[in-house]
PDB file of N, CA and C in Angstrom:
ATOM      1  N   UNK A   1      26.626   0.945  21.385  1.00  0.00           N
ATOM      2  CA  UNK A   1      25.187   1.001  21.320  1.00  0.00           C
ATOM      3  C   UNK A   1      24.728   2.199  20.500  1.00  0.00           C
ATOM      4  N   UNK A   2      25.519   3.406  20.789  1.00  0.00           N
ATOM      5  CA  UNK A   2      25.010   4.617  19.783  1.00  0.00           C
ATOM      6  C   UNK A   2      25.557   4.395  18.225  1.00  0.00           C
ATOM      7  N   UNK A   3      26.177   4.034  18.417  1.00  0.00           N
ATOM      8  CA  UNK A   3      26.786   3.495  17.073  1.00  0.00           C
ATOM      9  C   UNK A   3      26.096   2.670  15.928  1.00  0.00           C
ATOM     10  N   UNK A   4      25.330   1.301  16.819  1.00  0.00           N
ATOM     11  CA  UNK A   4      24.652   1.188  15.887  1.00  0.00           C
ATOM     12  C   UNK A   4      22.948   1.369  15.960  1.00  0.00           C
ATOM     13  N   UNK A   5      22.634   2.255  16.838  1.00  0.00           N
ATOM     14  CA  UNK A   5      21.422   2.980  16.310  1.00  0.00           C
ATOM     15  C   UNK A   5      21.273   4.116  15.437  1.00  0.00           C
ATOM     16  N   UNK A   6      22.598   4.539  15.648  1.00  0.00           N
ATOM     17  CA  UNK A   6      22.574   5.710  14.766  1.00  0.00           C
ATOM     18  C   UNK A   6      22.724   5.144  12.850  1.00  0.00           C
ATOM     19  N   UNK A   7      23.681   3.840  12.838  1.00  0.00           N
ATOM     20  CA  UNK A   7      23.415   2.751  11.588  1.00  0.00           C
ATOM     21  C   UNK A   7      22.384   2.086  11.055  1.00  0.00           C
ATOM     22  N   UNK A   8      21.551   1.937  12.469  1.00  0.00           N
ATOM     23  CA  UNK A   8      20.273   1.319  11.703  1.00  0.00           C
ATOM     24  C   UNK A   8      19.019   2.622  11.394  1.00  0.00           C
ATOM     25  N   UNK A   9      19.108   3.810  11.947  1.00  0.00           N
ATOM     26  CA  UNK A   9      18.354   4.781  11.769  1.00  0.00           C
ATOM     27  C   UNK A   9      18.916   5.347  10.383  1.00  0.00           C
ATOM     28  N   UNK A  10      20.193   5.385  10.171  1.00  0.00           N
ATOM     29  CA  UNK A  10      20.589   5.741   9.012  1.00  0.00           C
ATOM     30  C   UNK A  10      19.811   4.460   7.566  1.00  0.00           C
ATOM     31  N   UNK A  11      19.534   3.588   8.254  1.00  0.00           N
ATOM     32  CA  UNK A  11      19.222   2.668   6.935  1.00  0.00           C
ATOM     33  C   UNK A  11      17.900   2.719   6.849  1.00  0.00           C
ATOM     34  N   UNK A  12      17.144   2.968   7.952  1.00  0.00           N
ATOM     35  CA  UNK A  12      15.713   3.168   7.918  1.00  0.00           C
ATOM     36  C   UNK A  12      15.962   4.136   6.938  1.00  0.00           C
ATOM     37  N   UNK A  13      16.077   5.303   7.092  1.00  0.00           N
ATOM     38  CA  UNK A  13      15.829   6.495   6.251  1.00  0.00           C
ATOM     39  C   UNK A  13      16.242   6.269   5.116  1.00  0.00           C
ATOM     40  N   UNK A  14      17.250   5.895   5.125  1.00  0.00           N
ATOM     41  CA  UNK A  14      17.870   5.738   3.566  1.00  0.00           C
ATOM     42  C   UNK A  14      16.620   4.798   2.372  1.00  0.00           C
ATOM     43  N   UNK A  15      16.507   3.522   3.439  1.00  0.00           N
ATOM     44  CA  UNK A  15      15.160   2.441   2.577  1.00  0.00           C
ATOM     45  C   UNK A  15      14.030   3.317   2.695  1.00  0.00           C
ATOM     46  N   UNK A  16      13.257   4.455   3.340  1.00  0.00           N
ATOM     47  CA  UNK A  16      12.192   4.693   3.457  1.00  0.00           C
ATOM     48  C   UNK A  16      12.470   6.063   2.254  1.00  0.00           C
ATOM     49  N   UNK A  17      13.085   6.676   1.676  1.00  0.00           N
ATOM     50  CA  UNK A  17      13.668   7.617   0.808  1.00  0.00           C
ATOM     51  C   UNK A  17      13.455   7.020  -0.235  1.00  0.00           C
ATOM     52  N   UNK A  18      14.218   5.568  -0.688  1.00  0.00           N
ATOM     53  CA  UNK A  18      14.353   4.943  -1.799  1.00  0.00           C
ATOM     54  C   UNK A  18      12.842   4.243  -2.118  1.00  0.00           C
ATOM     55  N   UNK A  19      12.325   4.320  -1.277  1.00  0.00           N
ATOM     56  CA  UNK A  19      10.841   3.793  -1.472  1.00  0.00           C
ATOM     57  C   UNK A  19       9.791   4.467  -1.873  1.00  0.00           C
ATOM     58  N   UNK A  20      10.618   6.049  -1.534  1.00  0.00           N
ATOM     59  CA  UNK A  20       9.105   6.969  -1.874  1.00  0.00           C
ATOM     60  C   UNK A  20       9.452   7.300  -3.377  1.00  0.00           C
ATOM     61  N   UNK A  21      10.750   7.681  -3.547  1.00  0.00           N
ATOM     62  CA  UNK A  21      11.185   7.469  -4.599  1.00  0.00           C
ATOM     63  C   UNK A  21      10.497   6.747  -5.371  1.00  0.00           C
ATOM     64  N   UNK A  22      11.086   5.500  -5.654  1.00  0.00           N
ATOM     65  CA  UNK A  22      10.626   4.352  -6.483  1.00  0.00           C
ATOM     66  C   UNK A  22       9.389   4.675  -6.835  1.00  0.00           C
ATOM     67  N   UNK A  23       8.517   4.969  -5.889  1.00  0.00           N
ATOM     68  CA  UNK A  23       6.863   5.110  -6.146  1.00  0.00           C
ATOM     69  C   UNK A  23       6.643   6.300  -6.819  1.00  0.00           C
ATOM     70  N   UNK A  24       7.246   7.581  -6.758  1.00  0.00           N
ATOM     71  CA  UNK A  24       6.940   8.101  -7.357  1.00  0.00           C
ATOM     72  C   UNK A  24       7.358   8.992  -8.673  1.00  0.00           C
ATOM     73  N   UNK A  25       8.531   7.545  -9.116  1.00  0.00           N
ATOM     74  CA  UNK A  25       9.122   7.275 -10.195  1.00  0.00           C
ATOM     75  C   UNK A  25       8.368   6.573 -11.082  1.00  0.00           C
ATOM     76  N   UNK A  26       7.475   5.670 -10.919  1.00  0.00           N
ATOM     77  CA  UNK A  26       6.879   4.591 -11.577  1.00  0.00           C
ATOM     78  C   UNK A  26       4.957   5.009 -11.683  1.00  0.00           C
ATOM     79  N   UNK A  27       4.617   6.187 -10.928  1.00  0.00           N
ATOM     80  CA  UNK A  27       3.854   6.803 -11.124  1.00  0.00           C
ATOM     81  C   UNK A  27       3.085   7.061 -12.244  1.00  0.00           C
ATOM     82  N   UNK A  28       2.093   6.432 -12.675  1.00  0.00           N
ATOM     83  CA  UNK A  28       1.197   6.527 -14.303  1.00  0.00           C
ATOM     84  C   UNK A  28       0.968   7.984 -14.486  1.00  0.00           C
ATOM     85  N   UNK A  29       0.808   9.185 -15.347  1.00  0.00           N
ATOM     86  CA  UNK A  29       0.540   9.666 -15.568  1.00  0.00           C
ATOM     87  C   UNK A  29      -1.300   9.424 -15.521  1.00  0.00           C
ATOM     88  N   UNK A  30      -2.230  10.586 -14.958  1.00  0.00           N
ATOM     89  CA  UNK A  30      -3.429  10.363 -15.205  1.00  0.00           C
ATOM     90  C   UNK A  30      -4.331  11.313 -16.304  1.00  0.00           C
ATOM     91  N   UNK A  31      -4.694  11.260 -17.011  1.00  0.00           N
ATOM     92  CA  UNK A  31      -5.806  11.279 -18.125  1.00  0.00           C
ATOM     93  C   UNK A  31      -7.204  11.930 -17.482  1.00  0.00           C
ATOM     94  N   UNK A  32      -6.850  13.082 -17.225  1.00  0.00           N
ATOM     95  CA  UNK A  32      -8.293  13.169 -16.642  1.00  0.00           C
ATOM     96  C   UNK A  32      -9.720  13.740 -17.524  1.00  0.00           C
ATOM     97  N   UNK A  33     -10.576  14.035 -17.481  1.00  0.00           N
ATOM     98  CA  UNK A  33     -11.859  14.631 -18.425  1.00  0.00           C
ATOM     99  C   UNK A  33     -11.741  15.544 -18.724  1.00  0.00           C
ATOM    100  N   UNK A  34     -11.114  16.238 -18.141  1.00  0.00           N
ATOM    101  CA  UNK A  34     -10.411  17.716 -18.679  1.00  0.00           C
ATOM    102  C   UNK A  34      -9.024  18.248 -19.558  1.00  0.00           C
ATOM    103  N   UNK A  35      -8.230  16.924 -19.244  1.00  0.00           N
ATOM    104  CA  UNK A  35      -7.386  16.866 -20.059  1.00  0.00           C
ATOM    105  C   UNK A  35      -7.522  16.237 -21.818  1.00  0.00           C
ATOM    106  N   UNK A  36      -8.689  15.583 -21.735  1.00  0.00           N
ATOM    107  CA  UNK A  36      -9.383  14.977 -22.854  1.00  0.00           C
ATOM    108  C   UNK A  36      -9.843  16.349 -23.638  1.00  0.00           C
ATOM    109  N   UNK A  37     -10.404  16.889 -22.954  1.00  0.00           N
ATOM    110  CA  UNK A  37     -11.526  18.293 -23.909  1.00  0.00           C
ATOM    111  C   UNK A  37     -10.780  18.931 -23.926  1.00  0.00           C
ATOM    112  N   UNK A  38      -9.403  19.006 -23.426  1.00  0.00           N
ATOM    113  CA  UNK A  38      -8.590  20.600 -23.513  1.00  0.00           C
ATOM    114  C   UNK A  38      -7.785  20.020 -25.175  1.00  0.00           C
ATOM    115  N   UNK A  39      -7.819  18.746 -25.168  1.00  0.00           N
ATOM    116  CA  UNK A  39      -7.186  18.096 -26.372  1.00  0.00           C
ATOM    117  C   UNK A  39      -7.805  18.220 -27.639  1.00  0.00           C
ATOM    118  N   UNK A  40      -9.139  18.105 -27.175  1.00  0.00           N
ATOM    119  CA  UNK A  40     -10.950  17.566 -28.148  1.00  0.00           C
ATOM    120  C   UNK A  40     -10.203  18.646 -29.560  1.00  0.00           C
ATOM    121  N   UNK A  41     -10.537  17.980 -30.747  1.00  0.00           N
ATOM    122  CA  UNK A  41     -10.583  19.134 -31.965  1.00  0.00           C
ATOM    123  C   UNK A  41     -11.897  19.742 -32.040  1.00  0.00           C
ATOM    124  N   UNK A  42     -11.874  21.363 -31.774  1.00  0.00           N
ATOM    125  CA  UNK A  42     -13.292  22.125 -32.151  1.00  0.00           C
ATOM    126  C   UNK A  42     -13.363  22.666 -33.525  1.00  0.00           C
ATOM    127  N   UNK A  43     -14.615  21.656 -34.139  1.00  0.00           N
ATOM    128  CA  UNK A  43     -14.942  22.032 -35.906  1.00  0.00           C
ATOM    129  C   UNK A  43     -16.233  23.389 -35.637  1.00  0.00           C
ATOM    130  N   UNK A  44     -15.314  24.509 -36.419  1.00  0.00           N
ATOM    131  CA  UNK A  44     -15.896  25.751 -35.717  1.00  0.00           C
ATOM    132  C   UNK A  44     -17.709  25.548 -36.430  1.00  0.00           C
ATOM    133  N   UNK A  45     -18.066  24.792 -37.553  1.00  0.00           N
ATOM    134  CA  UNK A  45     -19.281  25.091 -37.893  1.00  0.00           C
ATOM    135  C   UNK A  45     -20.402  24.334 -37.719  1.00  0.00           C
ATOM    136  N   UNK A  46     -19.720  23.536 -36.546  1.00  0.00           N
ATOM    137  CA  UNK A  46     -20.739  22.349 -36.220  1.00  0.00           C
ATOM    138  C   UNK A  46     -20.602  22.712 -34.788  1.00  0.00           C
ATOM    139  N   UNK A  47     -19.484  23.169 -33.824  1.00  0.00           N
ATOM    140  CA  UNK A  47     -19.425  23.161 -32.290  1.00  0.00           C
ATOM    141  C   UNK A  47     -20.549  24.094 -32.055  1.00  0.00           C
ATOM    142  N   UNK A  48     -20.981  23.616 -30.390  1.00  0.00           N
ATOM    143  CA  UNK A  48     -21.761  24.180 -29.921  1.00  0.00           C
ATOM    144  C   UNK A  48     -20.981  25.000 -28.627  1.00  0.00           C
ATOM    145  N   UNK A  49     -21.809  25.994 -28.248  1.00  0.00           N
ATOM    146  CA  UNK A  49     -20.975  26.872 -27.081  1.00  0.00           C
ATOM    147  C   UNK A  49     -20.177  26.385 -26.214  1.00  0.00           C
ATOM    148  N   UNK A  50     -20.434  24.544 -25.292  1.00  0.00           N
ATOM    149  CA  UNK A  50     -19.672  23.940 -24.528  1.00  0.00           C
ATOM    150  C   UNK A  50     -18.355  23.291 -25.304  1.00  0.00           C
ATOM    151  N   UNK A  51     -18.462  23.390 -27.050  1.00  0.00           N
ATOM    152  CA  UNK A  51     -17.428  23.216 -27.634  1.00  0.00           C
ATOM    153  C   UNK A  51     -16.326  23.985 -27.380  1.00  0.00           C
ATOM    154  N   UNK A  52     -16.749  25.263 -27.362  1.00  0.00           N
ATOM    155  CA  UNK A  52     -16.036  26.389 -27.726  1.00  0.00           C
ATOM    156  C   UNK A  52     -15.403  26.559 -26.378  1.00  0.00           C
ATOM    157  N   UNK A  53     -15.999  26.783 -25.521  1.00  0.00           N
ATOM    158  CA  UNK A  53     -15.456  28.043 -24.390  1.00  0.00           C
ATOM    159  C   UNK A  53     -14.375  26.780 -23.578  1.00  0.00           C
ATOM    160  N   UNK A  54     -13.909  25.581 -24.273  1.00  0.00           N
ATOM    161  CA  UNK A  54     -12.545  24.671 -24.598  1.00  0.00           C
ATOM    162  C   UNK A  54     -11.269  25.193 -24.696  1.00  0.00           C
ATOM    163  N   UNK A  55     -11.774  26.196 -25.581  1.00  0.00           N
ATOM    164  CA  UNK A  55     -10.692  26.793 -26.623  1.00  0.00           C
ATOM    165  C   UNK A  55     -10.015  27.642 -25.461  1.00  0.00           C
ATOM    166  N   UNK A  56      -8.888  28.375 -25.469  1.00  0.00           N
ATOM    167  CA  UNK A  56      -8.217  28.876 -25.040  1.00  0.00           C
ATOM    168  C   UNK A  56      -8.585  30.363 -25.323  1.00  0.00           C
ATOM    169  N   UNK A  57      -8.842  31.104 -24.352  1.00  0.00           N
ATOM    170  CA  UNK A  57      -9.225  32.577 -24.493  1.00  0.00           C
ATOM    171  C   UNK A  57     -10.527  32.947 -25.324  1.00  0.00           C
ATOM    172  N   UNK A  58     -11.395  31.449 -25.437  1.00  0.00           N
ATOM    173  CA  UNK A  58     -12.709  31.935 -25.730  1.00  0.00           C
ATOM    174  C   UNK A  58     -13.682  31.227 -24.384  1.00  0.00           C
ATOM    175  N   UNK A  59     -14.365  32.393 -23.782  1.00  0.00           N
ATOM    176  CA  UNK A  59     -15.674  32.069 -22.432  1.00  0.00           C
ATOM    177  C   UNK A  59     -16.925  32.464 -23.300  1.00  0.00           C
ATOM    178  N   UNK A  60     -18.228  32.054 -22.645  1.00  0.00           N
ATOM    179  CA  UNK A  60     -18.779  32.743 -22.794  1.00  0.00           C
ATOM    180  C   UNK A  60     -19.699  33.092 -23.914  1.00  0.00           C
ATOM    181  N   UNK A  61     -19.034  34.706 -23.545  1.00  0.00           N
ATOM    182  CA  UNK A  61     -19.701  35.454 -24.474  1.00  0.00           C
ATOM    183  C   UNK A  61     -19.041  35.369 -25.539  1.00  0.00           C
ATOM    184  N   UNK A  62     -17.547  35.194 -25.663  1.00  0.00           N
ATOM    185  CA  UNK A  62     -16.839  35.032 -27.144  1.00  0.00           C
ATOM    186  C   UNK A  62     -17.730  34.059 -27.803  1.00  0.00           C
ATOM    187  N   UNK A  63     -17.987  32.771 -27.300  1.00  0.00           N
ATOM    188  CA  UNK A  63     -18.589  31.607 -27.869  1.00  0.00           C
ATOM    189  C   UNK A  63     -20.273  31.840 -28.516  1.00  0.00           C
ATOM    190  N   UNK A  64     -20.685  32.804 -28.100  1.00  0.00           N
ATOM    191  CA  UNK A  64     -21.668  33.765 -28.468  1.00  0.00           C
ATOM    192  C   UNK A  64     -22.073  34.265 -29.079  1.00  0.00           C
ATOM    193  N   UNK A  65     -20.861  35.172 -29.439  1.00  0.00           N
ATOM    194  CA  UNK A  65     -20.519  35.831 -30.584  1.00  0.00           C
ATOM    195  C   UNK A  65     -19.724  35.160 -31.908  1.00  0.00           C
ATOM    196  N   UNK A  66     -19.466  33.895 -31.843  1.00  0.00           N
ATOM    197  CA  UNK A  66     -19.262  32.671 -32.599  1.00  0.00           C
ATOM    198  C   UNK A  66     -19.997  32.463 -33.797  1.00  0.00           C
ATOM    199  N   UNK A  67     -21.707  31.978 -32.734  1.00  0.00           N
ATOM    200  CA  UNK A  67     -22.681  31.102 -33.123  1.00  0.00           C
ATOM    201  C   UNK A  67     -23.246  32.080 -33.287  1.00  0.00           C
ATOM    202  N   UNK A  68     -23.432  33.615 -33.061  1.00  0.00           N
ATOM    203  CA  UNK A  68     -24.096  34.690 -33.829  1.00  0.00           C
ATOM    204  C   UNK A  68     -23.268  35.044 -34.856  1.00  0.00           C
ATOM    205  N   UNK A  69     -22.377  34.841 -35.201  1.00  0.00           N
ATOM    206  CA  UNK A  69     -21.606  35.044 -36.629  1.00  0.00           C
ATOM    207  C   UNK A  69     -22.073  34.087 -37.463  1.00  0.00           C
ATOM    208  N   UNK A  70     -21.531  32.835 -37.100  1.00  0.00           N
ATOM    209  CA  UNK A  70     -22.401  31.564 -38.210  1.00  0.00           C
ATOM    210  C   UNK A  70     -23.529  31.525 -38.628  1.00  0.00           C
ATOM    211  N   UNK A  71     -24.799  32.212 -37.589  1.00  0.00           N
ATOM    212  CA  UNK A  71     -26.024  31.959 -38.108  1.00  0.00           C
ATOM    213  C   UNK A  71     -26.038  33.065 -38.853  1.00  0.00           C
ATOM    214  N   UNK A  72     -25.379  34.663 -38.855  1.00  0.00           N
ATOM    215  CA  UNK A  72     -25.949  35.365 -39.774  1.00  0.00           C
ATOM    216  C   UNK A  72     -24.858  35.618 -40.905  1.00  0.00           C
ATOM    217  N   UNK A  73     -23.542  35.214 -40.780  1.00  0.00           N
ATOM    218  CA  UNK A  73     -23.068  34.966 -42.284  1.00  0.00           C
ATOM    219  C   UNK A  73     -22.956  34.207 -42.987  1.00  0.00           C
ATOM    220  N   UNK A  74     -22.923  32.801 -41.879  1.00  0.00           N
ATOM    221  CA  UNK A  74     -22.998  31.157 -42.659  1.00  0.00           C
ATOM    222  C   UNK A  74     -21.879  31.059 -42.168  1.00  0.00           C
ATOM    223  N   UNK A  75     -21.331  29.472 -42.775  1.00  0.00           N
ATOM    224  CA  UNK A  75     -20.164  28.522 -42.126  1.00  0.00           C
ATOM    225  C   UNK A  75     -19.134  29.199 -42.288  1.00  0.00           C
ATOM    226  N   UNK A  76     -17.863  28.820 -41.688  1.00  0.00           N
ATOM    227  CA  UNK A  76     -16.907  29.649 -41.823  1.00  0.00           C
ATOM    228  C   UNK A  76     -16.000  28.727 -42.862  1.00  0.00           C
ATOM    229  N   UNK A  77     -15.368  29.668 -43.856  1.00  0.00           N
ATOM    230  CA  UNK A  77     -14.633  28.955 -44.994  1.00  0.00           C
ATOM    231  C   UNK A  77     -13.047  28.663 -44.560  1.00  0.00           C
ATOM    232  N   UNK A  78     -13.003  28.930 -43.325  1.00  0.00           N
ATOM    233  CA  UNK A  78     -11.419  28.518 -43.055  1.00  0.00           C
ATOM    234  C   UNK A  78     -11.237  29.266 -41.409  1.00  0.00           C
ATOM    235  N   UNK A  79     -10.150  28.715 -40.943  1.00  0.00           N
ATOM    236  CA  UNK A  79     -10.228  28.557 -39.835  1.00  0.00           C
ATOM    237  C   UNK A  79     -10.024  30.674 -39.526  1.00  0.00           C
ATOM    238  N   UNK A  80      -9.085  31.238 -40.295  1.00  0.00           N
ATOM    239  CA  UNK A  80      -8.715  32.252 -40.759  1.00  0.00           C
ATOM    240  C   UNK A  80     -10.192  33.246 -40.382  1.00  0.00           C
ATOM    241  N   UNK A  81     -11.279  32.776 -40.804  1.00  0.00           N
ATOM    242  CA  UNK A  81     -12.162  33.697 -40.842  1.00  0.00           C
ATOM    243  C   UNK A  81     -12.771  33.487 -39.099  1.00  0.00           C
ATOM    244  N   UNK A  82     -12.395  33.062 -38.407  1.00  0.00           N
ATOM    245  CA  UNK A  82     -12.427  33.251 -36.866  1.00  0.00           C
ATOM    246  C   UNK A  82     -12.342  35.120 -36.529  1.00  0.00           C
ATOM    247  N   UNK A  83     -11.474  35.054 -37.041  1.00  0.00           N
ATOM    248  CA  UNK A  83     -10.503  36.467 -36.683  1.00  0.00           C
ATOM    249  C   UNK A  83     -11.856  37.936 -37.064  1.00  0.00           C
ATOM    250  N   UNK A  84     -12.569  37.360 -37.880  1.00  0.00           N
ATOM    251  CA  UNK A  84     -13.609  38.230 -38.093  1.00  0.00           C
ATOM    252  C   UNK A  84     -14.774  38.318 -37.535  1.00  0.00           C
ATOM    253  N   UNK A  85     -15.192  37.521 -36.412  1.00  0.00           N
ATOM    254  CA  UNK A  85     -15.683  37.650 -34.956  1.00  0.00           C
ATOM    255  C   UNK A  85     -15.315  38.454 -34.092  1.00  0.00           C
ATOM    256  N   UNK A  86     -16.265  39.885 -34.226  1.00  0.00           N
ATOM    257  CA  UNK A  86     -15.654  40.873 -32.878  1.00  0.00           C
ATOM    258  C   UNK A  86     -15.145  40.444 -31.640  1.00  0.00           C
ATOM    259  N   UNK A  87     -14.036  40.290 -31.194  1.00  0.00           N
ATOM    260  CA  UNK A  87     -13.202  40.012 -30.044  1.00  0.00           C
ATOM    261  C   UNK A  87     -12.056  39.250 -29.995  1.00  0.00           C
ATOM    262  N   UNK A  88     -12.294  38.406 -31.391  1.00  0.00           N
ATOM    263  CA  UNK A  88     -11.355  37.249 -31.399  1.00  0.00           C
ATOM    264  C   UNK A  88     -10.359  38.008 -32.757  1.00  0.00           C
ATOM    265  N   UNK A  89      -8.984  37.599 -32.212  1.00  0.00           N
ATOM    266  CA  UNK A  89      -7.635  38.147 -32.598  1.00  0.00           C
ATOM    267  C   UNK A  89      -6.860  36.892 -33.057  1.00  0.00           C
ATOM    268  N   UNK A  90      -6.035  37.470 -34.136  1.00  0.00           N
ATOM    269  CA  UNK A  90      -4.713  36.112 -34.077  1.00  0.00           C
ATOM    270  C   UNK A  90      -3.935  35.577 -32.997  1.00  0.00           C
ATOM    271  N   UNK A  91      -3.955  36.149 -31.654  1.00  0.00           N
ATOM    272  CA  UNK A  91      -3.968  35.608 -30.749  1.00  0.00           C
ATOM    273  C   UNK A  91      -4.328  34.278 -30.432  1.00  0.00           C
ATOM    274  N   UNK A  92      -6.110  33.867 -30.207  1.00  0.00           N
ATOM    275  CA  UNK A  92      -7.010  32.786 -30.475  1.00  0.00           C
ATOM    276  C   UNK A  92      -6.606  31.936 -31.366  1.00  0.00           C
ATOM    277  N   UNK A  93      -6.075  31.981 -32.617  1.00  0.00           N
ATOM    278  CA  UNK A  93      -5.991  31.430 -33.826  1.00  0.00           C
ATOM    279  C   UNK A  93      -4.360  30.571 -33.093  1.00  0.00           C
ATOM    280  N   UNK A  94      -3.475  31.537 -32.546  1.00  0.00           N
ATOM    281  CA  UNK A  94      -2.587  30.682 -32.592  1.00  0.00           C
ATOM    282  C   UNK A  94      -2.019  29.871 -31.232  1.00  0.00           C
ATOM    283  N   UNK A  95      -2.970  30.689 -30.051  1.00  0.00           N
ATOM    284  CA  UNK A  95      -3.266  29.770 -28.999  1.00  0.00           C
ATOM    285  C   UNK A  95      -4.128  28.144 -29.062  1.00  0.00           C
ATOM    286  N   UNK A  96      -4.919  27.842 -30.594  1.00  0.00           N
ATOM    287  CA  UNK A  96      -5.443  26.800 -30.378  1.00  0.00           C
ATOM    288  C   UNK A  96      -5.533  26.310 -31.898  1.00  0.00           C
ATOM    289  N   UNK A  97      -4.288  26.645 -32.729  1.00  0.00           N
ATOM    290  CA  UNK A  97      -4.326  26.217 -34.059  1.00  0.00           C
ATOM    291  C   UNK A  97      -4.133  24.902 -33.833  1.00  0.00           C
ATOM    292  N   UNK A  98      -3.487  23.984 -33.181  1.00  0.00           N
ATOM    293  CA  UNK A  98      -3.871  22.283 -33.098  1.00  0.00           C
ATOM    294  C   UNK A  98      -5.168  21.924 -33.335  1.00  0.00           C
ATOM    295  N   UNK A  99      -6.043  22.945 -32.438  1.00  0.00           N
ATOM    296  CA  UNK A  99      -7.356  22.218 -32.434  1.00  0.00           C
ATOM    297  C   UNK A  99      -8.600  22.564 -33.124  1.00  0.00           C
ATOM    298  N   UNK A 100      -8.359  23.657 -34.093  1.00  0.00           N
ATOM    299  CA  UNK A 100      -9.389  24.530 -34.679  1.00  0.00           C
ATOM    300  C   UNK A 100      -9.174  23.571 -36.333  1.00  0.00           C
ATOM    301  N   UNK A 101     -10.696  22.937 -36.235  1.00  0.00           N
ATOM    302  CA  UNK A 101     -11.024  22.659 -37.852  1.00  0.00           C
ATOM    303  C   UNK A 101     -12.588  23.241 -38.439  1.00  0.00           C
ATOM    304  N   UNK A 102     -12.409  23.233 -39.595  1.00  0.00           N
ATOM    305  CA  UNK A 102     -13.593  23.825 -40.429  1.00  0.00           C
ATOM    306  C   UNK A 102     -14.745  22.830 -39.839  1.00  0.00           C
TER     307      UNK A 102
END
């Protein structure tokens, strides 16, 4: 009698293992709204501040100091001229060079 409860408890577990398994082997990856915008390409002379503060190591006030650069020197001629925004470093540039276009 112990013998085979201890066989059929062994198979419970074993099928209830292989089941969680399975499930969370076959598991979809999910896509969420945030994973979309962390992707989004930001075109530095058209984004607006909720564009920006996307970017990796720009909040804020960096994004700020962005759109006060553009309006008083004009568009930026390459992604390069980021770096000439007080705060922002080649750092920025190469934390989010995938996603930075003119």
């Amino acid at each position: 009698m112990k013998v085979l409860t201890l066989k059929a408890l062994t198979c419970a577990l074993l099928t209830t293992t292989l089941f969680l398994n399975t499930n969370l082997v076959s598991a979809e990856p999910k896509v969420t709204p945030e994973v979309i915008e962390i992707q989004k390409v930001v075109h530095l002379n058209n984004s607006t501040i909720d564009d920006l503060v996307t970017l990796k190591g720009i909040g804020h006030k960096k994004a700020q100091a962005i759109l006060i650069y553009r309006d008083e020197v004009g568009a930026f001629k390459s992604v390069q001229d980021l770096t000439n925004v007080k705060g922002i470093g080649e750092k920025v540039l190469t934390d989010n060079q995938d996603r930075l276009k003119i």
